[in-house]
Protein backbone atom coordinates (compact mmCIF):
# COMPACT_ATOMS: atom_id res chain seq x y z
CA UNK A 1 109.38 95.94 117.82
CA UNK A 2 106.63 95.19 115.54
CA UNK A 3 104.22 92.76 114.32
CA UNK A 4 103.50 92.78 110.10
CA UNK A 5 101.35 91.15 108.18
CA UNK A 6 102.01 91.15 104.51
CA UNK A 7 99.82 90.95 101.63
CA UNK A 8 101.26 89.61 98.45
CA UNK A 9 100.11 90.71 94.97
CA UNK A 10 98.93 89.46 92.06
CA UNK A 11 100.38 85.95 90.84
CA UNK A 12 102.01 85.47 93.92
CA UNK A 13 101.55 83.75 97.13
CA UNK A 14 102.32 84.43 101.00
CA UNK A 15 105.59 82.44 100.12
CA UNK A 16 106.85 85.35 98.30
CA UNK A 17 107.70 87.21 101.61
CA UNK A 18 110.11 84.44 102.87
CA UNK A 19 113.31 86.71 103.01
CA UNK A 20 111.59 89.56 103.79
CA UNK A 21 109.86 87.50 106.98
CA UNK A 22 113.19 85.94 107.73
CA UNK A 23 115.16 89.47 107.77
CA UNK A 24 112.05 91.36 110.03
CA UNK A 25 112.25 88.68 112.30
CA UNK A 26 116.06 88.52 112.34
CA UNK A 27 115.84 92.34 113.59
CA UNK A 28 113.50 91.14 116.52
CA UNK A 29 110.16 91.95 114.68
CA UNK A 30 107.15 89.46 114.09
CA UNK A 31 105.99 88.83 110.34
CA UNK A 32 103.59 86.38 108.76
CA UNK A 33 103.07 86.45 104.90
CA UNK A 34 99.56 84.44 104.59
CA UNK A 35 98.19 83.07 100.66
CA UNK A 36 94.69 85.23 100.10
CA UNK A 37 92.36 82.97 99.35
CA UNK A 38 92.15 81.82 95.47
CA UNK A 39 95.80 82.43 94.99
CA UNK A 40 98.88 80.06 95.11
CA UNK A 41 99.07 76.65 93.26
CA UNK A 42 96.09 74.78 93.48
CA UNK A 43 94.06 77.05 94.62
CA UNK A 44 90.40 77.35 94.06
CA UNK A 45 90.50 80.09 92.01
CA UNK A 46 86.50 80.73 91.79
CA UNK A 47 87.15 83.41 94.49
CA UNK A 48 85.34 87.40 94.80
CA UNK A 49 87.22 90.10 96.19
CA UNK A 50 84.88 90.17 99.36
CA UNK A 51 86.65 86.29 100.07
CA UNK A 52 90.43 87.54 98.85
CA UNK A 53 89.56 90.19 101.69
CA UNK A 54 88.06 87.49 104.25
CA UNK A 55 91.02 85.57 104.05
CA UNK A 56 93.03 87.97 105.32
CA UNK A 57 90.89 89.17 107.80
CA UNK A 58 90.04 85.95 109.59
CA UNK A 59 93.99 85.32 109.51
CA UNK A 60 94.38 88.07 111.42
CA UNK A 61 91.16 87.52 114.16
CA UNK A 62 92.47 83.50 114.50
CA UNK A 63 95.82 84.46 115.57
CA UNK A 64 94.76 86.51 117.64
CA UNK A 65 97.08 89.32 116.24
CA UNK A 66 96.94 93.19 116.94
CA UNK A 67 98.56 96.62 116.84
CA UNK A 68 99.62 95.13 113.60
CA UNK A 69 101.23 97.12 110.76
CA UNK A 70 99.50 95.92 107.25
CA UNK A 71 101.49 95.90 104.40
CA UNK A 72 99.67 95.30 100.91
CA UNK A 73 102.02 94.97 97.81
CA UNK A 74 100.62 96.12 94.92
CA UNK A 75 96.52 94.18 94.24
CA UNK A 76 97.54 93.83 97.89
CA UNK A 77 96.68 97.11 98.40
CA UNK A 78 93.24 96.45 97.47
CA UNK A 79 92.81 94.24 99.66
CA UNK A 80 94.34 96.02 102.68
CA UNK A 81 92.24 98.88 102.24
CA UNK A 82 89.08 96.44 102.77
CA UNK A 83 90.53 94.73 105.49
CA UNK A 84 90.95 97.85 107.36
CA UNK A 85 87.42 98.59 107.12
CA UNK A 86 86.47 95.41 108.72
CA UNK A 87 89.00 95.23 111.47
CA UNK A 88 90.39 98.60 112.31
CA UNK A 89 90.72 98.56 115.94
CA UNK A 90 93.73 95.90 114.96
CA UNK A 91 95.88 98.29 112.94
CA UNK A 92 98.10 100.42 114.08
CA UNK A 93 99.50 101.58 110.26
CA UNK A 94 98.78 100.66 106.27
CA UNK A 95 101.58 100.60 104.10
CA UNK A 96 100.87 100.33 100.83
CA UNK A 97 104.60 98.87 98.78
CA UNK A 98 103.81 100.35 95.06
CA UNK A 99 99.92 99.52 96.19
CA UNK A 100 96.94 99.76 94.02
CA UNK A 101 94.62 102.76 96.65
CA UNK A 102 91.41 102.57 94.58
CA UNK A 103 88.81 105.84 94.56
CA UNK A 104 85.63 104.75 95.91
CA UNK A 105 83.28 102.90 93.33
CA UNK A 106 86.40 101.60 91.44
CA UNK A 107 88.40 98.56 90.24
CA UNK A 108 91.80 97.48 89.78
CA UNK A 109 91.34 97.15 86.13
CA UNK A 110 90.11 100.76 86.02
CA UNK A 111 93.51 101.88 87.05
CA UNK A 112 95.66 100.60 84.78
CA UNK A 113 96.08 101.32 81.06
CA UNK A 114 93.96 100.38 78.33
CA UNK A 115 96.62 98.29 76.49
CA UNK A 116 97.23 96.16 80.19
CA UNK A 117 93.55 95.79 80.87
CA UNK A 118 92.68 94.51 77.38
CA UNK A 119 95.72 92.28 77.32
CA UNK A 120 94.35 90.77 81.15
CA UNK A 121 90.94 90.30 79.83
CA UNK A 122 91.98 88.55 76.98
CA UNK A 123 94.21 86.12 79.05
CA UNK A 124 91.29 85.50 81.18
CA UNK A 125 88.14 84.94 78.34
CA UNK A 126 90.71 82.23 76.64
CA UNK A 127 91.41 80.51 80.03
CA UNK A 128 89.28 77.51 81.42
CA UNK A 129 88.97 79.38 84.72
CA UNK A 130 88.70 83.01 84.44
CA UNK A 131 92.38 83.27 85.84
CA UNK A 132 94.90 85.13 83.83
CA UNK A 133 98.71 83.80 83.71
CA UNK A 134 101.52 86.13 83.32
CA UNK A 135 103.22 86.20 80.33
CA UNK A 136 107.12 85.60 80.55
CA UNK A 137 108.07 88.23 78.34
CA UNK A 138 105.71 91.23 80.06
CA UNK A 139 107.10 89.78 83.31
CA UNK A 140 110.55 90.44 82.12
CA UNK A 141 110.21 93.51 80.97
CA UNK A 142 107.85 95.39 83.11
CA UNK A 143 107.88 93.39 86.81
CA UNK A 144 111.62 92.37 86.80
CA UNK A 145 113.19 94.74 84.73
CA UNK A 146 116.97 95.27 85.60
CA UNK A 147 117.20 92.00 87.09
CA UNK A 148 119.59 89.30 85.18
CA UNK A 149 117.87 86.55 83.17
CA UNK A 150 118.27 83.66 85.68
CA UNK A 151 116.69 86.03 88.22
CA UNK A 152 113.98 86.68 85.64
CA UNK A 153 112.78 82.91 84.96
CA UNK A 154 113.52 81.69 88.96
CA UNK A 155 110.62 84.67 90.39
CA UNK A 156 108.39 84.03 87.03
CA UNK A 157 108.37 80.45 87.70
CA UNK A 158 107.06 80.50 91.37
CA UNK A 159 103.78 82.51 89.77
CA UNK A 160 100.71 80.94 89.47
CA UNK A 161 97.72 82.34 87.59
CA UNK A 162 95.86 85.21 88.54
CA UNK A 163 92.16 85.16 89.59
CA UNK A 164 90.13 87.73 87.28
CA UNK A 165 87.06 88.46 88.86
CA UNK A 166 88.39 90.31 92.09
CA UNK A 167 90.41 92.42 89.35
CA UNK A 168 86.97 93.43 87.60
CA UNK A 169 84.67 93.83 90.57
CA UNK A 170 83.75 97.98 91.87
CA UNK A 171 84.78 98.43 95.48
CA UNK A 172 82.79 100.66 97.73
CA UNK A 173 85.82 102.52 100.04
CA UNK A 174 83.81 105.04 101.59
CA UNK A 175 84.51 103.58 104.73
CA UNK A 176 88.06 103.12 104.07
CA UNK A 177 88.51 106.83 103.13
CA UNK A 178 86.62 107.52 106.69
CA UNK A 179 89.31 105.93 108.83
CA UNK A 180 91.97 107.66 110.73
CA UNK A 181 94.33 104.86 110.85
CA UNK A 182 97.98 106.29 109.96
CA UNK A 183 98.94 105.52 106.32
CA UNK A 184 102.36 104.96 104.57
CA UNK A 185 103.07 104.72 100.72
CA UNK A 186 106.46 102.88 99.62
CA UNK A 187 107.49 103.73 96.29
CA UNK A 188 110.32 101.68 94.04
CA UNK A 189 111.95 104.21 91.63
CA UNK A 190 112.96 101.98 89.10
CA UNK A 191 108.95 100.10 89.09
CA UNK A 192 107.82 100.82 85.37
CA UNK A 193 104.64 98.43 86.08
CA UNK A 194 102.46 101.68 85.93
CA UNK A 195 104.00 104.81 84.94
CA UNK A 196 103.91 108.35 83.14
CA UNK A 197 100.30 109.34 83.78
CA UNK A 198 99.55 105.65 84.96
CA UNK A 199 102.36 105.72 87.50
CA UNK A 200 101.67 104.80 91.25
CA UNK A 201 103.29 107.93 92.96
CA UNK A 202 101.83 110.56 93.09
CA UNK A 203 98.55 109.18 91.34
CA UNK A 204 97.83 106.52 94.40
CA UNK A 205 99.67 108.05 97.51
CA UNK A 206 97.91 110.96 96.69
CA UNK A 207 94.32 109.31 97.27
CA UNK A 208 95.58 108.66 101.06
CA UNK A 209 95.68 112.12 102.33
CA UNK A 210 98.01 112.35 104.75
CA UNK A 211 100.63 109.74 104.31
CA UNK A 212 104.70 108.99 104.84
CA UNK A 213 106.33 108.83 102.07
CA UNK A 214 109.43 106.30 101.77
CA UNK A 215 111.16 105.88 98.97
CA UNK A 216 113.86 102.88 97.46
CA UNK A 217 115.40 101.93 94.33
CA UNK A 218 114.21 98.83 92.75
CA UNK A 219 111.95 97.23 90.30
CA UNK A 220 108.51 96.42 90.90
CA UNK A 221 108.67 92.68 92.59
CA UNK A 222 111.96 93.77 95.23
CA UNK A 223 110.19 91.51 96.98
CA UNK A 224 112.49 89.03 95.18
CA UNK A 225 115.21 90.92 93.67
CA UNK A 226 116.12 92.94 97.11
CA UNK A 227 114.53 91.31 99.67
CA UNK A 228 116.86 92.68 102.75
CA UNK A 229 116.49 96.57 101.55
CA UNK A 230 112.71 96.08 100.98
CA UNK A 231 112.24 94.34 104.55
CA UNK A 232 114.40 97.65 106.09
CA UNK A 233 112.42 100.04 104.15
CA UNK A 234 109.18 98.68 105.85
CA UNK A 235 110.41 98.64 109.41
CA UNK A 236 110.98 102.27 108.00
CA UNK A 237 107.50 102.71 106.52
CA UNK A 238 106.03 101.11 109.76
CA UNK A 239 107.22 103.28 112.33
CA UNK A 240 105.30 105.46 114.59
């Protein structure tokens, strides 16, 4: 059995893992789903990436938790790959669920297209708080896509606005990219969030190395939409 620790992504909140959490630990595994810092309703969103990666770390050191497997969904993957650097010796496997893996020196906004960044940065120079909120109709179409409209407005109504500044900010990964710790990449075949040239597999796995490779159909936020088969598919992903 195993002990996860999930890492939501972008507009969401640990509370987005509930029946994932509930299914792992119906199989005899142990799984938290902790908010990073600045995210969640009403949070302080005045947060770096440096604290979104803190948060998560010190999580980790004040429960005293090990051998874990580290699962970053999507930004999540960011912020995975930092947490790594700074407590190693406590992972036994990454697994990155359609997860942003960064080159070293780079931002999230840097991988993404040009239409999506300049859309984000809009959002955020007209908002009060440098936090971009998701639109309902990109949410529909892109994140939720093949789910049925009840489905749509329940997940984009438990959202809450989206911290800019760890989205902007360079990340130096050379230490990540010098780490031995087993890697996993977990790919959704119907997640249109990033694709064609933009799309996460190959273009992210790829920057791992040497990685396992699981694969399952879905949008981009099964999370909600297939909770059970994404929980399975990490136990998968998580293995030895």
């Amino acid at each position: 059995m195993s002990t996860f620790v999930l890492v939501h992504g972008a507009w969401h909140d640990g509370s987005a893992w509930d029946r994932v959490i509930e299914r792992l630990n119906a199989q005899g595994h142990i799984a938290f789903g902790p908010t990073i810092a600045g995210h969640g309703r009403d949070a302080d969103r005045s947060v770096t990436h440096a604290e979104a990666t803190r948060s998560i770390v010190d999580f980790v050191l004040d429960n005293g938790l090990t051998d874990i497997v580290l699962v970053g969904h999507s930004y999540g993957g960011t912020v995975i790959s930092k947490v790594a650097e700074a407590i190693s010796e406590s992972i036994r496997r990454l697994v990155f669920v359609s997860g942003f893996v960064l080159n070293d020196g780079e931002c999230l906004l840097d991988n993404i297209p040009p239409e999506d960044r300049a859309m984000l940065t809009q959002l955020a120079s007209e908002s009060a708080d440098d936090t971009a909120a998701m639109p309902f109709e990109y949410w529909q179409q892109r994140f939720v896509n093949g789910a049925d409209p009840a489905t749509q407005r329940w997940t984009h109504d438990r959202l809450s606005p989206q911290p800019f500044r760890p989205f902007c900010e360079p990340l130096n990964l050379e230490k990540f990219y010098a780490l031995d710790t087993p890697k996993s990449y977990l790919v959704c075949t119907e997640d249109i969030t990033l694709s064609g040239e933009w799309g996460w597999h190959p273009r992210m796995s790829r920057r791992l190395g040497a990685y396992r490779l699981v694969r399952m159909p879905g949008n981009h936020e099964v999370v909600f939409t297939d909770p059970i088969g994404l929980a399975d598919k990490i136990v998968e992903a998580g293995r030895d």
